[in-house]
C-alpha atoms as a PDB file:
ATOM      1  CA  UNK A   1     -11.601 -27.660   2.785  1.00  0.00           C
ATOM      2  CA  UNK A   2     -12.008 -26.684   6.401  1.00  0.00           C
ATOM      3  CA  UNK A   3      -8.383 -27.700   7.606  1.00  0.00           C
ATOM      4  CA  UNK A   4      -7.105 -25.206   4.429  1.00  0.00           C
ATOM      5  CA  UNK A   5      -9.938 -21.910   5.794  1.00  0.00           C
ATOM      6  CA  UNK A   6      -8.441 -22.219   9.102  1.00  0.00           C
ATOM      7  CA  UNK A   7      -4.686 -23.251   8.430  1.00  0.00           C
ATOM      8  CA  UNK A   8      -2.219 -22.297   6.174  1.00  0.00           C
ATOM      9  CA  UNK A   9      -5.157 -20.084   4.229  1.00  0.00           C
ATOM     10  CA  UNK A  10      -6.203 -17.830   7.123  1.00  0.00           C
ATOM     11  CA  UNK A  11      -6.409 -14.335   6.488  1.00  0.00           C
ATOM     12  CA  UNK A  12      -5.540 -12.479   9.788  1.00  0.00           C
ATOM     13  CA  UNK A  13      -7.685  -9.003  10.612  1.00  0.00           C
ATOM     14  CA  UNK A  14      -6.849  -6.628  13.538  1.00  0.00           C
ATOM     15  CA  UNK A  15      -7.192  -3.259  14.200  1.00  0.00           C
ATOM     16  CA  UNK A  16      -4.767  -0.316  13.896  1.00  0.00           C
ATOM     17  CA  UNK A  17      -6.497   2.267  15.518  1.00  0.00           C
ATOM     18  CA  UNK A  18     -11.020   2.879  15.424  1.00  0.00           C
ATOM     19  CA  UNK A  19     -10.876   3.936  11.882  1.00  0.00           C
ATOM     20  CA  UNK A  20      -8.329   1.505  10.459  1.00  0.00           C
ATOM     21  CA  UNK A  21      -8.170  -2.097   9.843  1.00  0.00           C
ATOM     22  CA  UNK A  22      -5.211  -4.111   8.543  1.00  0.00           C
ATOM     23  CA  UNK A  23      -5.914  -7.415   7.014  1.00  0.00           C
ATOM     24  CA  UNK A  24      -2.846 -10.097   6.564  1.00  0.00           C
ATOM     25  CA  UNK A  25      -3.569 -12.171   3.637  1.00  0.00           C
ATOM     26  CA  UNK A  26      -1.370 -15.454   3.830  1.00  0.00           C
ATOM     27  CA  UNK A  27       0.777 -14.773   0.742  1.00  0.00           C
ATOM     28  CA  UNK A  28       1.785 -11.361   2.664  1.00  0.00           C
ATOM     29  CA  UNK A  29      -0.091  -8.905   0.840  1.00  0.00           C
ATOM     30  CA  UNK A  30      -1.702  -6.384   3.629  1.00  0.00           C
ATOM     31  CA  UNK A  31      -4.502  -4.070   2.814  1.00  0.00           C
ATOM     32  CA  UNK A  32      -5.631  -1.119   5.245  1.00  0.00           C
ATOM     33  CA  UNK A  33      -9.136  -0.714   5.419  1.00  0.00           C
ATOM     34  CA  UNK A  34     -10.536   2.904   6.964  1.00  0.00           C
ATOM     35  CA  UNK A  35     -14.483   2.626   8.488  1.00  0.00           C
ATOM     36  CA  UNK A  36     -16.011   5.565   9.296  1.00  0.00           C
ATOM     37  CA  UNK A  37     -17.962   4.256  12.530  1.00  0.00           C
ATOM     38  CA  UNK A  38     -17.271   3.028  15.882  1.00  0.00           C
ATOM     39  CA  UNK A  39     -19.462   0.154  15.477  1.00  0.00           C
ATOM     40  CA  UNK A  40     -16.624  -1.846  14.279  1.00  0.00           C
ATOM     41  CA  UNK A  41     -14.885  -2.385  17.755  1.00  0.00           C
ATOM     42  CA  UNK A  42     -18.195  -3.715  19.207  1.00  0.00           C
ATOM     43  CA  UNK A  43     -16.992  -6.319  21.209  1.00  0.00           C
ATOM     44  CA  UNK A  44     -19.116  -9.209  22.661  1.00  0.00           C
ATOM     45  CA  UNK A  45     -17.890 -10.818  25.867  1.00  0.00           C
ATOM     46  CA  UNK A  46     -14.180  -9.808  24.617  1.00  0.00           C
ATOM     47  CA  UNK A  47     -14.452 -11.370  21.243  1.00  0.00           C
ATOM     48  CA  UNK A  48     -14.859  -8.922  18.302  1.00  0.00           C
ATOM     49  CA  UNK A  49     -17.071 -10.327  15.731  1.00  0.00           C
ATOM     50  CA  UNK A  50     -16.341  -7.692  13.300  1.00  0.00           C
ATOM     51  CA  UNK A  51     -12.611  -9.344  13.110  1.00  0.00           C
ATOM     52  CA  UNK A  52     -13.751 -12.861  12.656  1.00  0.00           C
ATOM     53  CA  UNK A  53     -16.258 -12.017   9.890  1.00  0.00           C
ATOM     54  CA  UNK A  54     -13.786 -10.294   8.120  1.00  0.00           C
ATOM     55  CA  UNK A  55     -11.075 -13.388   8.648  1.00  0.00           C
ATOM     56  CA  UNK A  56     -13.725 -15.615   7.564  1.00  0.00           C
ATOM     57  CA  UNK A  57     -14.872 -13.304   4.766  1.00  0.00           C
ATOM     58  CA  UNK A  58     -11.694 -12.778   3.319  1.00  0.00           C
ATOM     59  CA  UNK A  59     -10.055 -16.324   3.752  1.00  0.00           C
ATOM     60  CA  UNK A  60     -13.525 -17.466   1.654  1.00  0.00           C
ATOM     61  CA  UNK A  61     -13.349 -14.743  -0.796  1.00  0.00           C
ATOM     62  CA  UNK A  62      -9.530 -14.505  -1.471  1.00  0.00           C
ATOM     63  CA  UNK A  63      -8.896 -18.700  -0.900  1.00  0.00           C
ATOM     64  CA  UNK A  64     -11.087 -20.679  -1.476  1.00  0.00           C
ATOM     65  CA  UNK A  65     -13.105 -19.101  -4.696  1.00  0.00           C
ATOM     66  CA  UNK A  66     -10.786 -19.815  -7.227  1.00  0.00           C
ATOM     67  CA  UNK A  67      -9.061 -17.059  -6.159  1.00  0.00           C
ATOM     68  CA  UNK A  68     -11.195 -13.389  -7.588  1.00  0.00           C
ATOM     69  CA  UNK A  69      -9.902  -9.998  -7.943  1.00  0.00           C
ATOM     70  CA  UNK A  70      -9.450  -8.669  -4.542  1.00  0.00           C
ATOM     71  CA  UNK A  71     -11.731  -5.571  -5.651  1.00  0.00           C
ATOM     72  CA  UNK A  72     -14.875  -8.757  -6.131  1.00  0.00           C
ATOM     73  CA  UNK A  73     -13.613 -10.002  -3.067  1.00  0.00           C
ATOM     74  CA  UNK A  74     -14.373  -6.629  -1.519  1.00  0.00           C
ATOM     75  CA  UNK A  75     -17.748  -5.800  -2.791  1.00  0.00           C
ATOM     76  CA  UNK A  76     -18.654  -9.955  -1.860  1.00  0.00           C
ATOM     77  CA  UNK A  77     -17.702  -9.025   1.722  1.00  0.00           C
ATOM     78  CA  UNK A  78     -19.457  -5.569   1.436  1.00  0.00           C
ATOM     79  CA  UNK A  79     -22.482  -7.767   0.815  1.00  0.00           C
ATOM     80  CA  UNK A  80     -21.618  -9.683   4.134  1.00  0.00           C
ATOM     81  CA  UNK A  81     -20.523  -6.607   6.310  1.00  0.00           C
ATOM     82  CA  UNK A  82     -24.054  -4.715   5.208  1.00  0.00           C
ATOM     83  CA  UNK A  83     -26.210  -8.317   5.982  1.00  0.00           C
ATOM     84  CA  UNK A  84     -24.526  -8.703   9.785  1.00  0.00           C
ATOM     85  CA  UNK A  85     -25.090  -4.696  10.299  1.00  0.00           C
ATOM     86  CA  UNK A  86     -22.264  -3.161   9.815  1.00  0.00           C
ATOM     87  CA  UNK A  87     -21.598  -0.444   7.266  1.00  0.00           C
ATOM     88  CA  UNK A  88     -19.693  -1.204   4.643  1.00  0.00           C
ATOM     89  CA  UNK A  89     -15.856  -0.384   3.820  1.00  0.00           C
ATOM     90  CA  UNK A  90     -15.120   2.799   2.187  1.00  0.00           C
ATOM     91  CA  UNK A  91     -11.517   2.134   1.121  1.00  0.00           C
ATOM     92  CA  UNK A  92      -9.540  -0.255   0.355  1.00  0.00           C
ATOM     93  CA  UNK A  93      -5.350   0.381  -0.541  1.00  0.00           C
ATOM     94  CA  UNK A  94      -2.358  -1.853  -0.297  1.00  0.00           C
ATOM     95  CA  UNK A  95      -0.295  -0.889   2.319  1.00  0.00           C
ATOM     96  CA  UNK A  96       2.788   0.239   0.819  1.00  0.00           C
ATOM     97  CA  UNK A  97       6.360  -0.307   1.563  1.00  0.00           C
ATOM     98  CA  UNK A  98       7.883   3.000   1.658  1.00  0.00           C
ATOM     99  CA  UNK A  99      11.319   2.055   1.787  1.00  0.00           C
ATOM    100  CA  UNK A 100      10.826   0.352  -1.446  1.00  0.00           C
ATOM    101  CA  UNK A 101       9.603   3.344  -2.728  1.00  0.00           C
ATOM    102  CA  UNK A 102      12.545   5.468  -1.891  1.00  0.00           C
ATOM    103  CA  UNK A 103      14.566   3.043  -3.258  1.00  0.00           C
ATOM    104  CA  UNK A 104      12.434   2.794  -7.013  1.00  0.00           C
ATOM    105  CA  UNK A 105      12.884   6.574  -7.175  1.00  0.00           C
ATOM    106  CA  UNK A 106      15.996   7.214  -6.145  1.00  0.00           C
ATOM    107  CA  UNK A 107      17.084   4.619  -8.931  1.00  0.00           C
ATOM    108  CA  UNK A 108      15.087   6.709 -11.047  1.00  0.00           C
ATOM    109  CA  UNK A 109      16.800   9.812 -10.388  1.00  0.00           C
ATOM    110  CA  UNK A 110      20.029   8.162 -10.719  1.00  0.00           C
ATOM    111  CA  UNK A 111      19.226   6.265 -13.576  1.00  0.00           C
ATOM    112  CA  UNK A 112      17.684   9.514 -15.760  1.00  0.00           C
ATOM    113  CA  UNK A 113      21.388  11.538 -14.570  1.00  0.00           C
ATOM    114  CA  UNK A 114      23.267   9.024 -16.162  1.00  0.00           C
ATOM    115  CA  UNK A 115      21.432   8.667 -19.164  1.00  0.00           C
ATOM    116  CA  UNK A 116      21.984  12.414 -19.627  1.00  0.00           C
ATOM    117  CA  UNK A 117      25.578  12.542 -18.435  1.00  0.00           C
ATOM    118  CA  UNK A 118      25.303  14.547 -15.658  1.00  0.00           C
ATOM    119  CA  UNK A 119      27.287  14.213 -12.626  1.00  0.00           C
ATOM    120  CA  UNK A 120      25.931  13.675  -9.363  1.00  0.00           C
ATOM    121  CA  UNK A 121      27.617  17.145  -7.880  1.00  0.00           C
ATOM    122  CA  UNK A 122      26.322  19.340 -11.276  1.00  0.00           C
ATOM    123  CA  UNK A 123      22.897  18.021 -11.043  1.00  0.00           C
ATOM    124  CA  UNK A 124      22.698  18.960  -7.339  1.00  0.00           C
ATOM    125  CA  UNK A 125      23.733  22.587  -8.112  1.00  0.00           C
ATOM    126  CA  UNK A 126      21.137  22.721 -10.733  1.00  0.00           C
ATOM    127  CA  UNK A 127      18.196  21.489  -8.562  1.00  0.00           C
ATOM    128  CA  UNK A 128      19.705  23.810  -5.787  1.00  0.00           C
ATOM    129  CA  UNK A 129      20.131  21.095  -3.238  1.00  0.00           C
ATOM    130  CA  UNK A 130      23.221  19.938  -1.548  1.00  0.00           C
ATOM    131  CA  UNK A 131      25.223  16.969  -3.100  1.00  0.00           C
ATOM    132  CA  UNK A 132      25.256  14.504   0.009  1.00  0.00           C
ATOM    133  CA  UNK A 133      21.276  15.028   0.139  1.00  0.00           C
ATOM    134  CA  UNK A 134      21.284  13.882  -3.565  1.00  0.00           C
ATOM    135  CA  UNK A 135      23.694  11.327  -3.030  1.00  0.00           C
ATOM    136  CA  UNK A 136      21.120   9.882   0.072  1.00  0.00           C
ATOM    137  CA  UNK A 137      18.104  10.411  -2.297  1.00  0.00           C
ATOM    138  CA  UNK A 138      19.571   8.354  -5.531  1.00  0.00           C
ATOM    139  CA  UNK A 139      20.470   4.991  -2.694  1.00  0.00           C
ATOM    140  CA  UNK A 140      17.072   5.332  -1.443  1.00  0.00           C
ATOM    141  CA  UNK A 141      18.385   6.453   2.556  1.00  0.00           C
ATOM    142  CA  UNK A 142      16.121  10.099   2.015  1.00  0.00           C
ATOM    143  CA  UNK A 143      12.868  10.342   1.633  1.00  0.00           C
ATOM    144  CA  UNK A 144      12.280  13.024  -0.875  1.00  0.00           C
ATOM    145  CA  UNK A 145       9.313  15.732  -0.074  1.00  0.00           C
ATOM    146  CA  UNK A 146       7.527  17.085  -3.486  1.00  0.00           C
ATOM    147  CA  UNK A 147       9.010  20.457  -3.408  1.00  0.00           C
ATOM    148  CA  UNK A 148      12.843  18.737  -3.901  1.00  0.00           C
ATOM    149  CA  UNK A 149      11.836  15.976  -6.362  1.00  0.00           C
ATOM    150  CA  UNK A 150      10.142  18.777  -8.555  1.00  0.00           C
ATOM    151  CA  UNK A 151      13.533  20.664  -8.375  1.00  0.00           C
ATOM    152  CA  UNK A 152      15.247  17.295  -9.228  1.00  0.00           C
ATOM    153  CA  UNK A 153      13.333  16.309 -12.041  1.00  0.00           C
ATOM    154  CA  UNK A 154      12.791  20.061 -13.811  1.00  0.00           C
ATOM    155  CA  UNK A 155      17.327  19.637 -13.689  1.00  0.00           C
ATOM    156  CA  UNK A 156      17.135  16.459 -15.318  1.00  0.00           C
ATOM    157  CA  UNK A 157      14.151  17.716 -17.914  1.00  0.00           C
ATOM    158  CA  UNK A 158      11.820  15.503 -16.349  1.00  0.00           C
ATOM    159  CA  UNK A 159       8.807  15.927 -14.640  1.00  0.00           C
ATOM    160  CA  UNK A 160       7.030  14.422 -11.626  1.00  0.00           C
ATOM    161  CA  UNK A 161       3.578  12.027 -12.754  1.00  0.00           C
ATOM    162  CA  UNK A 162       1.326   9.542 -10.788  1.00  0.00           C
ATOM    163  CA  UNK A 163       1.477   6.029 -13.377  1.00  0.00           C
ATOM    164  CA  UNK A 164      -0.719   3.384 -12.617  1.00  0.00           C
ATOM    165  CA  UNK A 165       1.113   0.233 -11.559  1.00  0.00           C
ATOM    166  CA  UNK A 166       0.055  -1.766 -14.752  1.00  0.00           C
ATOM    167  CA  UNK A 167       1.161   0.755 -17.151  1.00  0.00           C
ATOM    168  CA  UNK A 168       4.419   0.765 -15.456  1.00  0.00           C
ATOM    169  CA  UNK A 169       4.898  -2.625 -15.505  1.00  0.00           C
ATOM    170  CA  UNK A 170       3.956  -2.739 -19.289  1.00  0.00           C
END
């Protein structure tokens, strides 16, 4: 079990900046993780123990327990954090892929004009934008502020919602 911790299995924790704290989980999921105190880059003779209890916690938690939830995994190394002194982690999010994002949507917006049988060039005049924007939108090259995809989606009839990721995937 020890060669599988500290091989293949290793979660990898550095920091970003004093408040944030990525975390590299072997199957290339990455959370961000913001503290809210210093205490975190303590370092002792150059070695920061708050990265090596996380690695350790997380390559336990997420590994080599039959594999929880991440959110157990996170209060379990709460538990830990809080026991060696430090204060425990206020957020945890997935680091998202933006470009991925722009992509999804704009093959949303693409997707909803077709379905309606609306040209590219009319729907652009409706939302008020200009058609090359729209065109770099729908392939996923623009990233879209809220102001234009509101103007987007009221053209297409549509509006703009948050959906969790499970009910999307249903």
């Amino acid at each position: 079990m020890r060669d599988e911790i500290h091989g293949k299995w290793e979660a990898k924790v550095s920091f970003i900046n004093q408040f944030k704290v990525k975390i590299e989980l072997p199957d290339n999921v990455y959370y961000a993780l913001f503290p809210s105190n210093y205490n975190y880059l303590t370092t002792i003779n150059g070695d920061c123990h708050f990265i090596r209890l996380m690695s350790a916690d997380f390559t336990w938690n997420m590994y080599c327990s039959n594999r929880p939830d991440f959110n157990t995994a996170v209060r379990n190394i709460n538990i830990s954090l809080y026991k060696n002194g430090y204060e425990m982690m206020q957020y945890v999010v997935p680091e998202q892929n933006a470009s991925e994002e722009r992509i999804r949507i704009g093959a949303r917006i693409k997707e909803l004009r077709q379905k309606q049988k609306i040209d590219a060039k009319t729907l652009a005049i409706r939302a008020g934008i200009n058609p090359s924007n729209l065109s770099c939108i729908e392939q996923g090259h623009y990233s879209v502020g809220f102001d234009i995809l509101s103007k987007i989606a009221y053209a297409l009839n549509a509006r703009v919602e948050l959906v969790e990721k499970e009910k999307e995937e249903k």
